[in-house]
Protein backbone atom coordinates (compact mmCIF):
# COMPACT_ATOMS: atom_id res chain seq x y z
CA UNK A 1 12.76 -78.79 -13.15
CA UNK A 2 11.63 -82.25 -13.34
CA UNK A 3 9.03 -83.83 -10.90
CA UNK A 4 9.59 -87.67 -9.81
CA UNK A 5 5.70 -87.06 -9.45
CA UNK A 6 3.94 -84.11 -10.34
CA UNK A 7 0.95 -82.64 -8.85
CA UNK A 8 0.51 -79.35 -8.29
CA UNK A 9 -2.47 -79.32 -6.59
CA UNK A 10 -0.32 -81.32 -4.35
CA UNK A 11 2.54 -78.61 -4.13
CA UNK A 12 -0.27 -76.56 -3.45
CA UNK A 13 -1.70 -77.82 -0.46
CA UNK A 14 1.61 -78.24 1.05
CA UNK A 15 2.60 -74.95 0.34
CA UNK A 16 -0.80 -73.63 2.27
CA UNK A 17 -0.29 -76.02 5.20
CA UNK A 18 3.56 -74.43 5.34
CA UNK A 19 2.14 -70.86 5.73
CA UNK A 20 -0.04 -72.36 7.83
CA UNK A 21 2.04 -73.51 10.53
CA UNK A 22 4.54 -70.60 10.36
CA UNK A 23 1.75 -68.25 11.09
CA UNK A 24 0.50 -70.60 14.08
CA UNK A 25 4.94 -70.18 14.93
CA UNK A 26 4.17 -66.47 15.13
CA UNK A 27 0.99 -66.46 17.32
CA UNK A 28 3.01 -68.76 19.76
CA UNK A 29 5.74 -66.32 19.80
CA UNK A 30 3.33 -63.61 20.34
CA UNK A 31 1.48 -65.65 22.94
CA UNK A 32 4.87 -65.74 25.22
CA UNK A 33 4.92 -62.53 25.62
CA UNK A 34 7.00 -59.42 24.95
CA UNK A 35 9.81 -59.49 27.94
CA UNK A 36 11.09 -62.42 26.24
CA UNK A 37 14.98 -61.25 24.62
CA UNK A 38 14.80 -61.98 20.78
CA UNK A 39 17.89 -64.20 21.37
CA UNK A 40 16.20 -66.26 23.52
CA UNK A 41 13.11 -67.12 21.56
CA UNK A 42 15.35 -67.98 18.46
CA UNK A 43 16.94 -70.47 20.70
CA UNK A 44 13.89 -72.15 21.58
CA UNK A 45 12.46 -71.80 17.91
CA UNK A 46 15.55 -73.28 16.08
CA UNK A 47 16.62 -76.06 19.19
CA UNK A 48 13.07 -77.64 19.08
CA UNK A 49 12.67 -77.55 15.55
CA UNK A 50 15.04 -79.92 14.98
CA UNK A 51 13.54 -82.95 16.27
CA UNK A 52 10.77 -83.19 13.71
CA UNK A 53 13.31 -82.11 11.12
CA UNK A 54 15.51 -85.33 12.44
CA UNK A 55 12.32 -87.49 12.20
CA UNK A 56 11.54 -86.15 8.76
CA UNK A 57 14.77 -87.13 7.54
CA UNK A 58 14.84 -90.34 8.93
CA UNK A 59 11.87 -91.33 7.89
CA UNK A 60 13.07 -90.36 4.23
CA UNK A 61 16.41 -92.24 4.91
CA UNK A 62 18.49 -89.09 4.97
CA UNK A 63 19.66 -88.73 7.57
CA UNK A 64 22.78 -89.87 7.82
CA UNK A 65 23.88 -88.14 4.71
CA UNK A 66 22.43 -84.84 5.75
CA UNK A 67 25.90 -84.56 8.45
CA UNK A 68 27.53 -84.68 5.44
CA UNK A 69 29.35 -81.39 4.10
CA UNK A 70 31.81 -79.81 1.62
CA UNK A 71 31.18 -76.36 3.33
CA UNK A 72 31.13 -75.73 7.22
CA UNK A 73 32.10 -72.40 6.13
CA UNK A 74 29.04 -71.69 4.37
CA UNK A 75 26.54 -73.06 6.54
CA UNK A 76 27.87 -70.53 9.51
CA UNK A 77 27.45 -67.61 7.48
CA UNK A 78 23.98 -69.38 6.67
CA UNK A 79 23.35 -69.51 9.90
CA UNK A 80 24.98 -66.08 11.35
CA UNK A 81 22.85 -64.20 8.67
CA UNK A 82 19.63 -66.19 9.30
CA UNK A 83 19.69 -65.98 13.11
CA UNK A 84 20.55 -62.30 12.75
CA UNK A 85 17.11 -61.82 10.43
CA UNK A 86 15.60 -64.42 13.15
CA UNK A 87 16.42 -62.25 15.89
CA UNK A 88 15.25 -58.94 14.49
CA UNK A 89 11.84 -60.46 13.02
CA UNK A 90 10.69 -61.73 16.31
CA UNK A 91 11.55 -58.60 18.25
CA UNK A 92 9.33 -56.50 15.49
CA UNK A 93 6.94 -59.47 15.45
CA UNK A 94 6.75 -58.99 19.98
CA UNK A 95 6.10 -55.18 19.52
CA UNK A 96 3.65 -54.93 16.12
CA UNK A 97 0.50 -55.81 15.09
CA UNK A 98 0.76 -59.32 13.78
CA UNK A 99 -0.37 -58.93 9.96
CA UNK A 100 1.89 -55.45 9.84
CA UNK A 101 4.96 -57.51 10.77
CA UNK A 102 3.82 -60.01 8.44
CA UNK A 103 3.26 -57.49 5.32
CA UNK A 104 6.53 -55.32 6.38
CA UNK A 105 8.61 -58.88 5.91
CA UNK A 106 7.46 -59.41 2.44
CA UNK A 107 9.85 -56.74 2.04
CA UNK A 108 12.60 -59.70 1.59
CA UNK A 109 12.35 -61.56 -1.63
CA UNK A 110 12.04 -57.59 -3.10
CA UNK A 111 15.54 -56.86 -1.88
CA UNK A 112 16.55 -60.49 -2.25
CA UNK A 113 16.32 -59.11 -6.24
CA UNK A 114 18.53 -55.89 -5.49
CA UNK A 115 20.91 -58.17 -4.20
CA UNK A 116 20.88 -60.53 -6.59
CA UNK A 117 21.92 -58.07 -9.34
CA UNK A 118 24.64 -56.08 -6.95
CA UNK A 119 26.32 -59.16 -5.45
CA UNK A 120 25.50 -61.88 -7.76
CA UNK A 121 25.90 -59.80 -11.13
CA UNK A 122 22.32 -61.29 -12.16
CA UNK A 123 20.81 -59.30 -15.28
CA UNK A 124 17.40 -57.76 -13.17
CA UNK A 125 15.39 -55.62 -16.54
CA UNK A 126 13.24 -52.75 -16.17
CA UNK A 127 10.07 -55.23 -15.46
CA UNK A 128 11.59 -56.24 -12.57
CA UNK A 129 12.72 -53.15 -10.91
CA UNK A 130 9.56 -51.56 -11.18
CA UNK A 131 8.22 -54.29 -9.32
CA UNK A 132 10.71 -54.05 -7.02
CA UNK A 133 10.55 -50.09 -6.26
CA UNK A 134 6.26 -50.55 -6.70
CA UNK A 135 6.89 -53.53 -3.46
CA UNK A 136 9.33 -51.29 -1.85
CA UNK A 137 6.40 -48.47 -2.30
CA UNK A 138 3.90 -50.31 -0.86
CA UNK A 139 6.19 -51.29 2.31
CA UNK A 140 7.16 -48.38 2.91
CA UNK A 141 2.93 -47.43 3.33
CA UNK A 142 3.06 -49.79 5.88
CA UNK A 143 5.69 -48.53 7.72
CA UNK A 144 5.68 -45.22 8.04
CA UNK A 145 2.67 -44.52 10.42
CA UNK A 146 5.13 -46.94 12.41
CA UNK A 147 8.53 -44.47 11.65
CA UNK A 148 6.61 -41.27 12.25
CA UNK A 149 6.55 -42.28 15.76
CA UNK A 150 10.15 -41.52 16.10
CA UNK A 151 9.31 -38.07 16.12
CA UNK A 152 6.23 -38.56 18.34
CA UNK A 153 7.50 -40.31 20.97
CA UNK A 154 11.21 -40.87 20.63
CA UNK A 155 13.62 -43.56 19.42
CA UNK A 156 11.91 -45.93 22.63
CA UNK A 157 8.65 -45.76 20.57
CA UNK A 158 7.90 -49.63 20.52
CA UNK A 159 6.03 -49.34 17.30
CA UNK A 160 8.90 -47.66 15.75
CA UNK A 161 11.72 -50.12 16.25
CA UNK A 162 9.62 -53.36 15.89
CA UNK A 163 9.18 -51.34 12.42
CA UNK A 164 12.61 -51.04 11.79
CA UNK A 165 13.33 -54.20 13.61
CA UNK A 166 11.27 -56.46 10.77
CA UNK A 167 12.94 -54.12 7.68
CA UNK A 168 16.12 -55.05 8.85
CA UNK A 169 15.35 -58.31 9.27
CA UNK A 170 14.02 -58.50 5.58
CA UNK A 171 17.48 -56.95 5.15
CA UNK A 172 19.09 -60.02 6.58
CA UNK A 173 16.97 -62.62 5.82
CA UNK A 174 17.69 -61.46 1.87
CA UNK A 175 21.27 -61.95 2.40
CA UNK A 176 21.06 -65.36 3.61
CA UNK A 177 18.38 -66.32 0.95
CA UNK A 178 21.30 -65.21 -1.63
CA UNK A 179 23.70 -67.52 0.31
CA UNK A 180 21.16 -70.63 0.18
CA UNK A 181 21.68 -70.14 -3.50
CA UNK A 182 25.20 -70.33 -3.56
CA UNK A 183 24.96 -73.64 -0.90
CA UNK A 184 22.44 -75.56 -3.34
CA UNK A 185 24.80 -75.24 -5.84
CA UNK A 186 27.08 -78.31 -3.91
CA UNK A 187 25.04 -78.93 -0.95
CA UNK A 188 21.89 -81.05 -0.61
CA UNK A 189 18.57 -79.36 0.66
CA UNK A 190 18.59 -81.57 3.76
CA UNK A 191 22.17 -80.62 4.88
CA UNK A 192 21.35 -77.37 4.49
CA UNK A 193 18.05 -77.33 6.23
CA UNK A 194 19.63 -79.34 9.08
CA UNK A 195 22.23 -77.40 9.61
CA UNK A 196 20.86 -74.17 9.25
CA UNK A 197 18.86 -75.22 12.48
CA UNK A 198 21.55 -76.90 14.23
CA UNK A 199 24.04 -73.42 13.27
CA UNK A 200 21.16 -71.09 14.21
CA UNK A 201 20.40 -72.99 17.83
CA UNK A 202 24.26 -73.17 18.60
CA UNK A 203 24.81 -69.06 17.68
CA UNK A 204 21.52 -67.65 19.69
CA UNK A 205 22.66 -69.79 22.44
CA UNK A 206 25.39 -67.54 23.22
CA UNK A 207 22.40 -64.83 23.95
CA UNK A 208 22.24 -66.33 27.13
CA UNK A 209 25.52 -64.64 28.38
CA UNK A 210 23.44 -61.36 27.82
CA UNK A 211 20.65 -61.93 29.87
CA UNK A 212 17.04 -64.34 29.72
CA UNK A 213 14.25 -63.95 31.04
CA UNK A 214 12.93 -66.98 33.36
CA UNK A 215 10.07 -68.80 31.27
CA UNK A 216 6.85 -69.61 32.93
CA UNK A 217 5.49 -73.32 32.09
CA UNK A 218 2.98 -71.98 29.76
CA UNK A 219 5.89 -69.41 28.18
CA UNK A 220 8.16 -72.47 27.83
CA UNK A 221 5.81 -74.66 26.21
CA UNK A 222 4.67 -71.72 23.59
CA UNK A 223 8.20 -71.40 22.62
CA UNK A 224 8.91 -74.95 22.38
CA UNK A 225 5.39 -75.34 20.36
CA UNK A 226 6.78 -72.19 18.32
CA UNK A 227 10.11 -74.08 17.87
CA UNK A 228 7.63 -77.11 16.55
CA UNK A 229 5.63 -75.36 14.44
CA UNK A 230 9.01 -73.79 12.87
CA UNK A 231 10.31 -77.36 11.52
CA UNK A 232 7.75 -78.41 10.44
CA UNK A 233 6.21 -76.09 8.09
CA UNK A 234 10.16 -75.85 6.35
CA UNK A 235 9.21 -79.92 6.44
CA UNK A 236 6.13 -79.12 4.37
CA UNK A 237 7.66 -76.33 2.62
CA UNK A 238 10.55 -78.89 1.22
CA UNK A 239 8.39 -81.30 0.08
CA UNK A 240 5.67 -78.60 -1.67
CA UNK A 241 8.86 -78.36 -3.99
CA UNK A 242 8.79 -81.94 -4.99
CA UNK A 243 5.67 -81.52 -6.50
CA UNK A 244 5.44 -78.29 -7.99
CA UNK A 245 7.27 -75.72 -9.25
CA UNK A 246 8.41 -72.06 -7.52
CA UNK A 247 6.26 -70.30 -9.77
CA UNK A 248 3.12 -72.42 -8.69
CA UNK A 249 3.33 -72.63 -5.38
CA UNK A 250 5.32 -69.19 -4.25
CA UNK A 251 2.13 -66.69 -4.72
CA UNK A 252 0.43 -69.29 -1.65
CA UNK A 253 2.70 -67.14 0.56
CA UNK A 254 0.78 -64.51 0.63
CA UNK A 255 -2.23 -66.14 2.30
CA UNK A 256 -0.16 -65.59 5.10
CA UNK A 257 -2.00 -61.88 5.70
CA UNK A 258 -5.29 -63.59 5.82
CA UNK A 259 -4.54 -65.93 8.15
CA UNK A 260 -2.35 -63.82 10.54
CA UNK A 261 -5.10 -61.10 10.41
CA UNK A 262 -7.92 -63.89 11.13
CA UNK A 263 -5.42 -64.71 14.24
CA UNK A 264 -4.46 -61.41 15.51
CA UNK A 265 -8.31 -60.55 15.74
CA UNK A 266 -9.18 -63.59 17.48
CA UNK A 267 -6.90 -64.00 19.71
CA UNK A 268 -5.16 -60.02 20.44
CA UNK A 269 -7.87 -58.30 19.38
CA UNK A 270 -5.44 -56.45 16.39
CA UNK A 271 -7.64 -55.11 13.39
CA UNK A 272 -5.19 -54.30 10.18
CA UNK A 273 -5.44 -50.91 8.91
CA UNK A 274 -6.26 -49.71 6.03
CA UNK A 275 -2.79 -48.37 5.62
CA UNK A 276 -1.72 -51.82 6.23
CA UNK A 277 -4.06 -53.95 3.82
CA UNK A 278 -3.74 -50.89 1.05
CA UNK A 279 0.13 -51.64 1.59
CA UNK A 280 0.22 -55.00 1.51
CA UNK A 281 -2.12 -55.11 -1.69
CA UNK A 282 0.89 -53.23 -3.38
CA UNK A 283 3.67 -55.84 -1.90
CA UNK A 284 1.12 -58.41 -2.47
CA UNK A 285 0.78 -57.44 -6.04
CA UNK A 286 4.58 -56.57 -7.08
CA UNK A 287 5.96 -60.19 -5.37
CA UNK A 288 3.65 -61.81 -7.56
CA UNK A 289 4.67 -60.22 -10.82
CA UNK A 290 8.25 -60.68 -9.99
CA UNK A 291 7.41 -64.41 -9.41
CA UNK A 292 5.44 -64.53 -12.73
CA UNK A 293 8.01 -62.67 -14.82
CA UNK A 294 10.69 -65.03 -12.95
CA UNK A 295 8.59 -68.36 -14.70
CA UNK A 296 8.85 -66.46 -18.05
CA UNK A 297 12.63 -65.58 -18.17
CA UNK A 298 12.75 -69.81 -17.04
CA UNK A 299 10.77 -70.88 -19.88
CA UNK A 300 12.80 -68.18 -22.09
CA UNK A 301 15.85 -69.67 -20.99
CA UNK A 302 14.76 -73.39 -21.48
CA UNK A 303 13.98 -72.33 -25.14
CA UNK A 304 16.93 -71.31 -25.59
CA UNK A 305 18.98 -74.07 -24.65
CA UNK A 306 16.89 -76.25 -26.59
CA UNK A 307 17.05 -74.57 -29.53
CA UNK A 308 20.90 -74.17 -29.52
CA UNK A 309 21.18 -77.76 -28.92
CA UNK A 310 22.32 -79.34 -32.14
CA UNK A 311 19.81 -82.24 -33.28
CA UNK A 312 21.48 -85.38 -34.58
């Protein structure tokens, strides 16, 4: 990929200050508090982040050609699968220790590879799946003090669903990453991004016919801030791609543990477990050797192609 200007220190930082804010989106949601229906807090999260996503695109003069699109189609099964994953993360993200439903949703780009080779007939080698299955490993650590509690206490265990809650969210959330890929293909990253909010707003609307709970002031203003927060670290999150590569800038996700755990303890009093940090070292570990040996097979590729083109 080719960089109008590249920096990746640049890339870098934005990538950071995207984790960032999407952490500070959690604590907001976790701030609201827990009688909140998922439905109704991805409402509020994608409704208000669309006004700094309209501002951002103005400001870079797209916005007129971001309405713009080949495939309605898509973007609603964009959006039906990414509200879906949005719903179930923030009901495991109302009922579990912050950094375990952060770790337990690293669990996504790991199946986003299964799916990849089942769906999109991609050629995933042995490196790969062991990463996968070692990720999947480490995961399931996580979880399963959370799934024991089934037996323990019954299916109404809190712990338990918001467990299963995030790993099916992972679920879903890798099933609409697969259908971004398909949309960049013919669509342009701000249609997509605008949409995806606009699609996402529209669908957990229709929540309300099951029920809301009436917002306090200060529960209003959290989501809203949530909502915020939401657009504008996929704002920072585009543009970290301007300036750096995947491979560069992807690994920055994981910061995300740090600074959720830093948050949870200061502000809910949640300490991670050593279940949960030994588990996350193993996601941790296997997302970043699927990123690195994602760079090689790139720079394979590239070789090739240059080397089969015929010089004059």
């Amino acid at each position: 990929m080719a960089f109008a200007d590249p920096n990746p220190l640049r890339g870098i930082v934005l990538k950071v200050c995207s984790v960032t804010v999407f952490v500070a989106m959690q604590t907001c949601i976790k701030l609201a508090g827990s009688g909140i229906p998922p439905g109704q807090i991805s409402f509020h999260r994608s409704a208000f982040a669309i006004v700094p996503i309209l501002v951002y695109l103005a400001w870079r003069g797209e916005l007129r050609q971001a309405f713009q699109t080949d495939n309605p189609v898509g973007h609603v099964k964009r959006g039906l699968l990414g509200v879906c994953a949005m719903g179930a993360g923030f009901y495991g993200l109302v009922h579990l220790p912050l950094p375990d439903a952060i770790a337990i949703g690293y669990a996504m780009p790991l199946i986003a590879v299964v799916f990849a080779a089942v769906f999109l007939k991609e050629t995933v080698r042995l490196y790969r799946w062991t990463a996968v299955v070692i990720g999947l490993v480490g995961v399931l650590i996580i979880s399963l003090p959370k799934l024991s509690l089934f037996g323990e206490e019954g299916f109404g265990s809190e712990a338990a669903v918001g467990a299963m809650a995030v790993l099916v969210s992972a679920i879903l959330g890798a099933g609409a990453m697969l259908q971004v890929r398909q949309l960049v293909r013919e669509e342009k990253t701000s249609t997509i991004v605008l949409f995806f909010s606009l699609t996402a707003a529209l669908l957990s609307a229709l929540t309300w016919f099951f029920g809301w709970a009436d917002l306090s002031w200060q529960g209003l203003g959290l989501l809203a801030l949530a909502g915020f927060f939401g657009g504008l670290g996929q704002i920072f999150l585009t543009e970290s791609y301007r300036f750096a590569d995947v491979s560069t800038i992807a690994p920055f996700e994981y910061c995300s543990i740090i600074l959720g755990s830093i948050a949870a303890y200061l502000l809910f009093s949640e300490v991670p477990t050593m279940t949960t940090l030994t588990g996350a070292a193993i996601v941790v570990a296997a997302g970043i050797f699927i990123i690195y040996r994602e760079h090689q097979l790139g720079l394979e590729r590239r070789a090739a192609r240059k080397a089969s083109t015929p010089q004059g």
